[in-house]
Every structure is written in C-alpha cells, then in structure tokens.
C-alpha atoms as a PDB file:
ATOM      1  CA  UNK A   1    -153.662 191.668  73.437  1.00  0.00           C
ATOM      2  CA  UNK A   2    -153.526 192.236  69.583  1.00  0.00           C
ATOM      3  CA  UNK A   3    -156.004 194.878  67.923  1.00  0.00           C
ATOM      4  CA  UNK A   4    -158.915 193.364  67.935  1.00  0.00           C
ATOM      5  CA  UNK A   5    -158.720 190.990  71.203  1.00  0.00           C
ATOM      6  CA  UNK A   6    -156.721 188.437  70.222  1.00  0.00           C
ATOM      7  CA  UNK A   7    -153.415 187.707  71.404  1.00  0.00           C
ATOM      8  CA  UNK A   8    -150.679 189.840  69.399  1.00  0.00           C
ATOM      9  CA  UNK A   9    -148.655 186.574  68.971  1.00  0.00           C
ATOM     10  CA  UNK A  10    -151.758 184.678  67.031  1.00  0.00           C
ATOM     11  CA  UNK A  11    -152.799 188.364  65.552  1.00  0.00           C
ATOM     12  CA  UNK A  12    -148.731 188.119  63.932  1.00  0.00           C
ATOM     13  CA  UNK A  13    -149.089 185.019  62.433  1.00  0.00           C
ATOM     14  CA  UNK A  14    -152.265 185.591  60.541  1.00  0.00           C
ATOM     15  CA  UNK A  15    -150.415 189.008  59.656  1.00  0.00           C
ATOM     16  CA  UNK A  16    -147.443 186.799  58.157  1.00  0.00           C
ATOM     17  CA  UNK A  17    -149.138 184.703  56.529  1.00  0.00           C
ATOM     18  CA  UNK A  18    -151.713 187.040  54.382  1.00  0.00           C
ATOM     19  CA  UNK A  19    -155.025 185.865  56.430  1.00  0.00           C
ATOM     20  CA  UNK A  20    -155.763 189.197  58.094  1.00  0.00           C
ATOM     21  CA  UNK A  21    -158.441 191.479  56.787  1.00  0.00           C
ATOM     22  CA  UNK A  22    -159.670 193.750  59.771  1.00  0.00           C
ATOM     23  CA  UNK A  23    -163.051 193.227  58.579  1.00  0.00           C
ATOM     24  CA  UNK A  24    -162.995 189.689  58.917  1.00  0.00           C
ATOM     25  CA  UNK A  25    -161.143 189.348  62.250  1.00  0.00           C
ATOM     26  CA  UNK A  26    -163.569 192.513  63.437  1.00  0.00           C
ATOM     27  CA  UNK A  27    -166.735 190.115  62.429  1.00  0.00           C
ATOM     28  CA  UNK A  28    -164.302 186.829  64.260  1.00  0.00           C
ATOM     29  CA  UNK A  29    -163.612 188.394  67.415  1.00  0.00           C
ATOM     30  CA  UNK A  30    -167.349 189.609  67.916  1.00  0.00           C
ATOM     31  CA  UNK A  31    -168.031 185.831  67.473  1.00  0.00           C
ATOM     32  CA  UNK A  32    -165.377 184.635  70.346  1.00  0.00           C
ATOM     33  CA  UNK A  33    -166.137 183.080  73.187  1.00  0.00           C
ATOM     34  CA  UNK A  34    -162.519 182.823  75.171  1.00  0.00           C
ATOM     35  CA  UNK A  35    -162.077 179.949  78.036  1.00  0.00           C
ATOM     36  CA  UNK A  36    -159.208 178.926  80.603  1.00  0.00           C
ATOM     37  CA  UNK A  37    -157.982 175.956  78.628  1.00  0.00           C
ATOM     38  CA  UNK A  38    -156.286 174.782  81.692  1.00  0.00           C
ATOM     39  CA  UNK A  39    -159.512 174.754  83.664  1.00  0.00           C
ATOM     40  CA  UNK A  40    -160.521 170.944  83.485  1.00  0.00           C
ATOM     41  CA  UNK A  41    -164.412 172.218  83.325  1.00  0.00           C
ATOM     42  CA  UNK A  42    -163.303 174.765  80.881  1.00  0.00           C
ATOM     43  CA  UNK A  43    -161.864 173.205  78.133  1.00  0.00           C
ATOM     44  CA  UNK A  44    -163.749 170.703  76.890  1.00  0.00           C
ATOM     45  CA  UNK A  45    -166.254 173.978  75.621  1.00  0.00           C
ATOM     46  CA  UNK A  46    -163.096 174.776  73.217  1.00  0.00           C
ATOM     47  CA  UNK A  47    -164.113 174.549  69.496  1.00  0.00           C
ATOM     48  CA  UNK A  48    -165.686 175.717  66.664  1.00  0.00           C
ATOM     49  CA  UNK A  49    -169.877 175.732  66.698  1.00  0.00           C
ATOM     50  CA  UNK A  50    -172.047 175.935  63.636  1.00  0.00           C
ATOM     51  CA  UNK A  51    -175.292 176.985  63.508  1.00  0.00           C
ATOM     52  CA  UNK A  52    -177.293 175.541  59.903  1.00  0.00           C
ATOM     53  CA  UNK A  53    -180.333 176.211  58.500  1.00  0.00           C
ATOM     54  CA  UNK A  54    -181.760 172.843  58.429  1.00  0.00           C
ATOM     55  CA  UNK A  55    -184.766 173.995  56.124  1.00  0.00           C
ATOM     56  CA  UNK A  56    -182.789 175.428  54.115  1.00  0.00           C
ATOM     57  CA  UNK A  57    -180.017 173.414  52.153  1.00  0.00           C
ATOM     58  CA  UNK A  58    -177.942 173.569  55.130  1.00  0.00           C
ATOM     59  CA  UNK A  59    -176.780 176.812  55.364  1.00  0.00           C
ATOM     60  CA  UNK A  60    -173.929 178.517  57.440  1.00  0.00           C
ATOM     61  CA  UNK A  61    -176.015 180.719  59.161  1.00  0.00           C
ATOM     62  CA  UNK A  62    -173.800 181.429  61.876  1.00  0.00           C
ATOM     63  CA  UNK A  63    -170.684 180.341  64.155  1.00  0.00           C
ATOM     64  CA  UNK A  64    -168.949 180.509  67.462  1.00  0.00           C
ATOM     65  CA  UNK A  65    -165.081 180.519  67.959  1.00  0.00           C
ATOM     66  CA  UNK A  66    -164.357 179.060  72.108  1.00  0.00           C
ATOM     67  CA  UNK A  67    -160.856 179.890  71.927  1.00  0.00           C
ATOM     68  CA  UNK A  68    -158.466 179.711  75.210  1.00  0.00           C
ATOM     69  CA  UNK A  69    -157.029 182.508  76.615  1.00  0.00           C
ATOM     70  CA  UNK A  70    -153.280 183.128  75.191  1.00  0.00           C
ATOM     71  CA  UNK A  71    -151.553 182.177  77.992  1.00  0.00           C
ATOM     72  CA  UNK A  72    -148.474 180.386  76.370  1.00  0.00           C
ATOM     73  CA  UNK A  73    -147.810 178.697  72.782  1.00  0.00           C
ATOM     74  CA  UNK A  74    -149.741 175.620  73.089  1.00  0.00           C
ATOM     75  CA  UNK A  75    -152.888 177.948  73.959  1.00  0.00           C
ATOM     76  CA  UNK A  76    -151.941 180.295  71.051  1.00  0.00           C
ATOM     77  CA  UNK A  77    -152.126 177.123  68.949  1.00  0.00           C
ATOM     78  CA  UNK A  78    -155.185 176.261  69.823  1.00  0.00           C
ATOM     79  CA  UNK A  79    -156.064 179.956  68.546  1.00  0.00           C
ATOM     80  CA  UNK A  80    -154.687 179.332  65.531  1.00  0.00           C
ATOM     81  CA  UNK A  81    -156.304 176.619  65.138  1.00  0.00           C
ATOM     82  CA  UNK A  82    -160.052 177.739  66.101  1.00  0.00           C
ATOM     83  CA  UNK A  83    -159.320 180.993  64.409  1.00  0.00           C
ATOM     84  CA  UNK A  84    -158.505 179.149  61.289  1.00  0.00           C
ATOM     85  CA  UNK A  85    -161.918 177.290  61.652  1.00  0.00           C
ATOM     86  CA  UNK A  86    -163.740 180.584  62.020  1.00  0.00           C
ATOM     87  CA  UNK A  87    -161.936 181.954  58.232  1.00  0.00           C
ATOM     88  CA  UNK A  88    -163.168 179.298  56.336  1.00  0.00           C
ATOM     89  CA  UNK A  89    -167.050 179.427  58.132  1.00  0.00           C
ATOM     90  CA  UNK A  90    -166.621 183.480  57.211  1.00  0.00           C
ATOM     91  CA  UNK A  91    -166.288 182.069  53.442  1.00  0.00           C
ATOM     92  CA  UNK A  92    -168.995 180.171  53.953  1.00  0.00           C
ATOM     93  CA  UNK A  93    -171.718 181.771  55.758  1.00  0.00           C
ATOM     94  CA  UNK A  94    -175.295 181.822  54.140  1.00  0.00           C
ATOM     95  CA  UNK A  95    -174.081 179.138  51.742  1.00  0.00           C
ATOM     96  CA  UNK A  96    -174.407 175.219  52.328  1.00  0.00           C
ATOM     97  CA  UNK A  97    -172.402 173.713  54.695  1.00  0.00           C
ATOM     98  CA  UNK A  98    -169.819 171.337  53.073  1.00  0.00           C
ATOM     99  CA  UNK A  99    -168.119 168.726  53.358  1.00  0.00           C
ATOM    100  CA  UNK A 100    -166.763 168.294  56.723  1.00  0.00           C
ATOM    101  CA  UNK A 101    -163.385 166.910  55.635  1.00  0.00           C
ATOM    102  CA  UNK A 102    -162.605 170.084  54.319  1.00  0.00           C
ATOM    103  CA  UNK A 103    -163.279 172.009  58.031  1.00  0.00           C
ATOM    104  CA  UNK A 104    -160.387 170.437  58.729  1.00  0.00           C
ATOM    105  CA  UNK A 105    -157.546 170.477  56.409  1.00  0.00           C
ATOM    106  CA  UNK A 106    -156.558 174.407  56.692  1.00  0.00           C
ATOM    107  CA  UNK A 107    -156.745 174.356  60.645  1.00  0.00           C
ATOM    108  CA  UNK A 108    -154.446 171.493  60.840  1.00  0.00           C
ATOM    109  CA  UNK A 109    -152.403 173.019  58.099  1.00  0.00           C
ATOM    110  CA  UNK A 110    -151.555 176.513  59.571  1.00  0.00           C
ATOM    111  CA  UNK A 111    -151.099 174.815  63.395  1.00  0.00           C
ATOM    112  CA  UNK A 112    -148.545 172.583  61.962  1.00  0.00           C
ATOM    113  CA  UNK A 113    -147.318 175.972  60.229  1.00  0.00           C
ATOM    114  CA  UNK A 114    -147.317 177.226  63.865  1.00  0.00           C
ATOM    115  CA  UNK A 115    -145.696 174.721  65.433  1.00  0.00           C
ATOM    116  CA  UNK A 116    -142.722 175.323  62.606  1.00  0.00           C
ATOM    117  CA  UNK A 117    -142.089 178.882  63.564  1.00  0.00           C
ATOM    118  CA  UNK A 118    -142.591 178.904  67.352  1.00  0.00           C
ATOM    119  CA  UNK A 119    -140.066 176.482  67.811  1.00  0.00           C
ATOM    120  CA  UNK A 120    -141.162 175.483  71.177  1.00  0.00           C
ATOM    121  CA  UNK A 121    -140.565 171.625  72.034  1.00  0.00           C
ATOM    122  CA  UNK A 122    -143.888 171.415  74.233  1.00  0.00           C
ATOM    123  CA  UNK A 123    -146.217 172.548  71.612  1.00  0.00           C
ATOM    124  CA  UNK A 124    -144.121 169.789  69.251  1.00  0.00           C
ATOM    125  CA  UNK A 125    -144.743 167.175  71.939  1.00  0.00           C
ATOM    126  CA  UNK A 126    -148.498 168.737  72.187  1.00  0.00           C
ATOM    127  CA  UNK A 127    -149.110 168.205  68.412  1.00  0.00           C
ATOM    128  CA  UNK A 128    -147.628 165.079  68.420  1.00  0.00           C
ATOM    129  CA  UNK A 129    -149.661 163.606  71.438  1.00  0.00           C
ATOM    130  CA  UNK A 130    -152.394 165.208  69.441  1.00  0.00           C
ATOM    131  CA  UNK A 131    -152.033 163.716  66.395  1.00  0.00           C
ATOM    132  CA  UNK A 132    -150.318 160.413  67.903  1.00  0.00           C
ATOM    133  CA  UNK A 133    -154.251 159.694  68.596  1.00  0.00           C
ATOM    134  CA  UNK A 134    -155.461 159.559  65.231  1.00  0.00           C
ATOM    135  CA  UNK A 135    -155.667 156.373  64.040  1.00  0.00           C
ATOM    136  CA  UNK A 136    -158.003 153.893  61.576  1.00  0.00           C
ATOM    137  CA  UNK A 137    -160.798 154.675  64.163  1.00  0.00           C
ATOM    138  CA  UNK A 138    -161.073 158.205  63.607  1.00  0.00           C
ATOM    139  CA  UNK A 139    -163.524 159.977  61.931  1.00  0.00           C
ATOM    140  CA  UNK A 140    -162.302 160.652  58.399  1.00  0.00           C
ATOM    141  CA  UNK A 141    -161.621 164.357  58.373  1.00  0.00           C
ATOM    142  CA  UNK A 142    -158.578 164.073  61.029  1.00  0.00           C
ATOM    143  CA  UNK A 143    -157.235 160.983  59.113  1.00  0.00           C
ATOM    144  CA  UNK A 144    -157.213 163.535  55.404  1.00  0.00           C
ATOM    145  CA  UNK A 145    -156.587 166.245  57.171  1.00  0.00           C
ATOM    146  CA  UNK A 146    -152.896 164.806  58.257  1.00  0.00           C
ATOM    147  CA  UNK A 147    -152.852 163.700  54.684  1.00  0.00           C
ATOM    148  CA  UNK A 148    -153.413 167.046  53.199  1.00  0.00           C
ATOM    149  CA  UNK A 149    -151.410 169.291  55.640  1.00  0.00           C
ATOM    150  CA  UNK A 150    -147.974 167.628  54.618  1.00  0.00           C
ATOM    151  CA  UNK A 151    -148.896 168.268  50.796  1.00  0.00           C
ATOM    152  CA  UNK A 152    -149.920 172.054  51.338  1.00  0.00           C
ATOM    153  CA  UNK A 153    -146.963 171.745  53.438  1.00  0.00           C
ATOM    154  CA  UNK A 154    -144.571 171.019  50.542  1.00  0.00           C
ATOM    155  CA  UNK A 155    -146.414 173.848  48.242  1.00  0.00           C
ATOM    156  CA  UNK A 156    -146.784 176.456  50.332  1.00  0.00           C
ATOM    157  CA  UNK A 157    -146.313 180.160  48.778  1.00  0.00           C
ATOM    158  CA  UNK A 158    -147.501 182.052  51.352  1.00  0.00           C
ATOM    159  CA  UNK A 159    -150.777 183.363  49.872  1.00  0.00           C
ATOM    160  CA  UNK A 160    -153.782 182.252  51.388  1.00  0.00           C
ATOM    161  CA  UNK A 161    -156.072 182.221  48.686  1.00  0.00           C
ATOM    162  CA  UNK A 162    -154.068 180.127  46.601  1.00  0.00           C
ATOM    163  CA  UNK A 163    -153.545 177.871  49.770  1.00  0.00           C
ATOM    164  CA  UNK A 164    -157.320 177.685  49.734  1.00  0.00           C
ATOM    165  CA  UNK A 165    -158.346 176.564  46.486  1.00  0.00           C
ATOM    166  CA  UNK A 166    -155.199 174.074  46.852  1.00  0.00           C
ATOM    167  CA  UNK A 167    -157.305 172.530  50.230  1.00  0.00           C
ATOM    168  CA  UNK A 168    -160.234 172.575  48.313  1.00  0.00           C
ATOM    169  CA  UNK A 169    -158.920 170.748  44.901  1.00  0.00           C
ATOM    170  CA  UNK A 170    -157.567 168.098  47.504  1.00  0.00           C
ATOM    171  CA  UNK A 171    -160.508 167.508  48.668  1.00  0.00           C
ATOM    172  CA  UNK A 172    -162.485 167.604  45.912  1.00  0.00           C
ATOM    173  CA  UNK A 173    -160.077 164.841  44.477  1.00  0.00           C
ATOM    174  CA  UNK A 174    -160.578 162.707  47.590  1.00  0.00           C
ATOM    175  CA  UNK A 175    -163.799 162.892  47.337  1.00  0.00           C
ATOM    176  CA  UNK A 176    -163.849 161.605  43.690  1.00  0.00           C
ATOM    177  CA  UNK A 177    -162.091 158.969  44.622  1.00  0.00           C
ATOM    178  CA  UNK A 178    -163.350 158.099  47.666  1.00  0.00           C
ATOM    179  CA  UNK A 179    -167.556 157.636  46.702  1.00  0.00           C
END
C-alpha cells in the first residue's frame, strides 16, 4: 500500500503526473470506501457518490470514492479512475454541482493516460470492451468524454492545472454549442 492507503502503483501515477497534494489525498482516502471488484455482489457498489444540498443551489456538500482493492492493473485503473472523480469533487465541494459532462472528461482522460504507461494488453482489451459500449444511446457525458480525452490527449504537458482549465474550456465550448 502507498502512504496514505492507496495502492503505491495508483499513489505513482498521481505522483507523475503533478495530482498529488498530501492534503488532498489525506481528505480522499478518509472518504474511500474499498470493495473486491471481482466479487459479483461487490462491484456493482464501485463509483463515485455525491451528496448535494438540494436547498441550496446544489452544492457539493460531500462525496464517497468505492474504489476496488489493487489487486492487478485493471483494478488500479479503476482507482485511477474513481480517484480522479474524487479530485475534481475536492475542487468543488461547497460550490454548485456542475455540469455532469464535465465529471467525466478528466477520469476518462488520465485512465486512458494509464492504460498508455502500464502497457498491459488486458487493461487495453478492458478499456476497449469498456468503451466499445458507448454508443448514440449513451448518456452524453461518456459520448464527450471520449471526445475530449483524445484532444487533452494530443496537448498534454503534464501539469494538471493547466490540464484542468483545458477540460473545462472544452466543455464550456460544448456547451455553447450544444443549447
């Protein structure tokens, strides 16, 4: 196990890729629920929970990360993923919840980052099984989130705030155009 919990593997990439800040993985981890994602009862509990103020303009008021337990790649994926989830709610917390098309675009970003440096064919068959399912009937945030992961893909730097506000101005364009 990494530092704070989570698997050193998972705890690395963050590292790498300028996402850690102790305090902000300290608050994550105390906010992680971990479950056998192998367990057929088990997994279907893995996610990313909100909890809004409904009285009150929406507000992030708080979150749960169900993450599996890092058992191989395609679980530390999954980590990634979740863990990703939880850095944008930390952002976001006591402020109205947004759009949800933009929940998704970093997530899918930095597991298809993942995926790239782990060079493991069975999480590249996993993601593409995965994403093989999204099609013109699914709900519009997997559909742009594809979309938007291959451009951050192509202008990636390596600095997560930049990589961000880059999410954030492609969704904000989408948006524009898309209402």
């Amino acid at each position: 196990m990494g530092i704070k919990g989570y698997d050193k593997r998972v705890e690395d990439f963050f590292k790498k890729h300028n996402m850690y800040d102790e305090e902000i993985f300290k608050y994550l981890y105390q906010r992680t629920i971990m479950a056998d994602y192998y367990d057929y009862y088990q997994n279907p509990a893995i996610g990313f929970n909100q909890y809004l103020d409904k009285k009150n303009n929406n507000e992030l008021i708080d979150f749960v990360l169900c993450i599996p337990y890092p058992i191989d790649n395609i679980t530390c994926i999954n980590d990634v993923y979740q863990i990703t989830h939880g850095l944008v709610a930390y952002d976001y917390l006591n402020k109205p919840y947004m759009d949800e098309i933009y929940w998704e675009v970093l997530p899918m970003f930095y597991e298809k980052l993942f995926e790239l440096e782990c060079s493991d064919p069975r999480v590249s068959k996993y993601l593409e099984q995965l994403y093989g399912c999204i099609d013109q009937n699914t709900e519009e945030k997997y559909k742009y989130g594809l979309y938007a992961r291959d451009i951050l893909l192509s202008n990636y730097d390596n600095n997560f705030e930049h990589t961000k506000k880059l999410s954030q101005e492609l969704v904000n364009r989408y948006q524009k155009n898309n209402r």
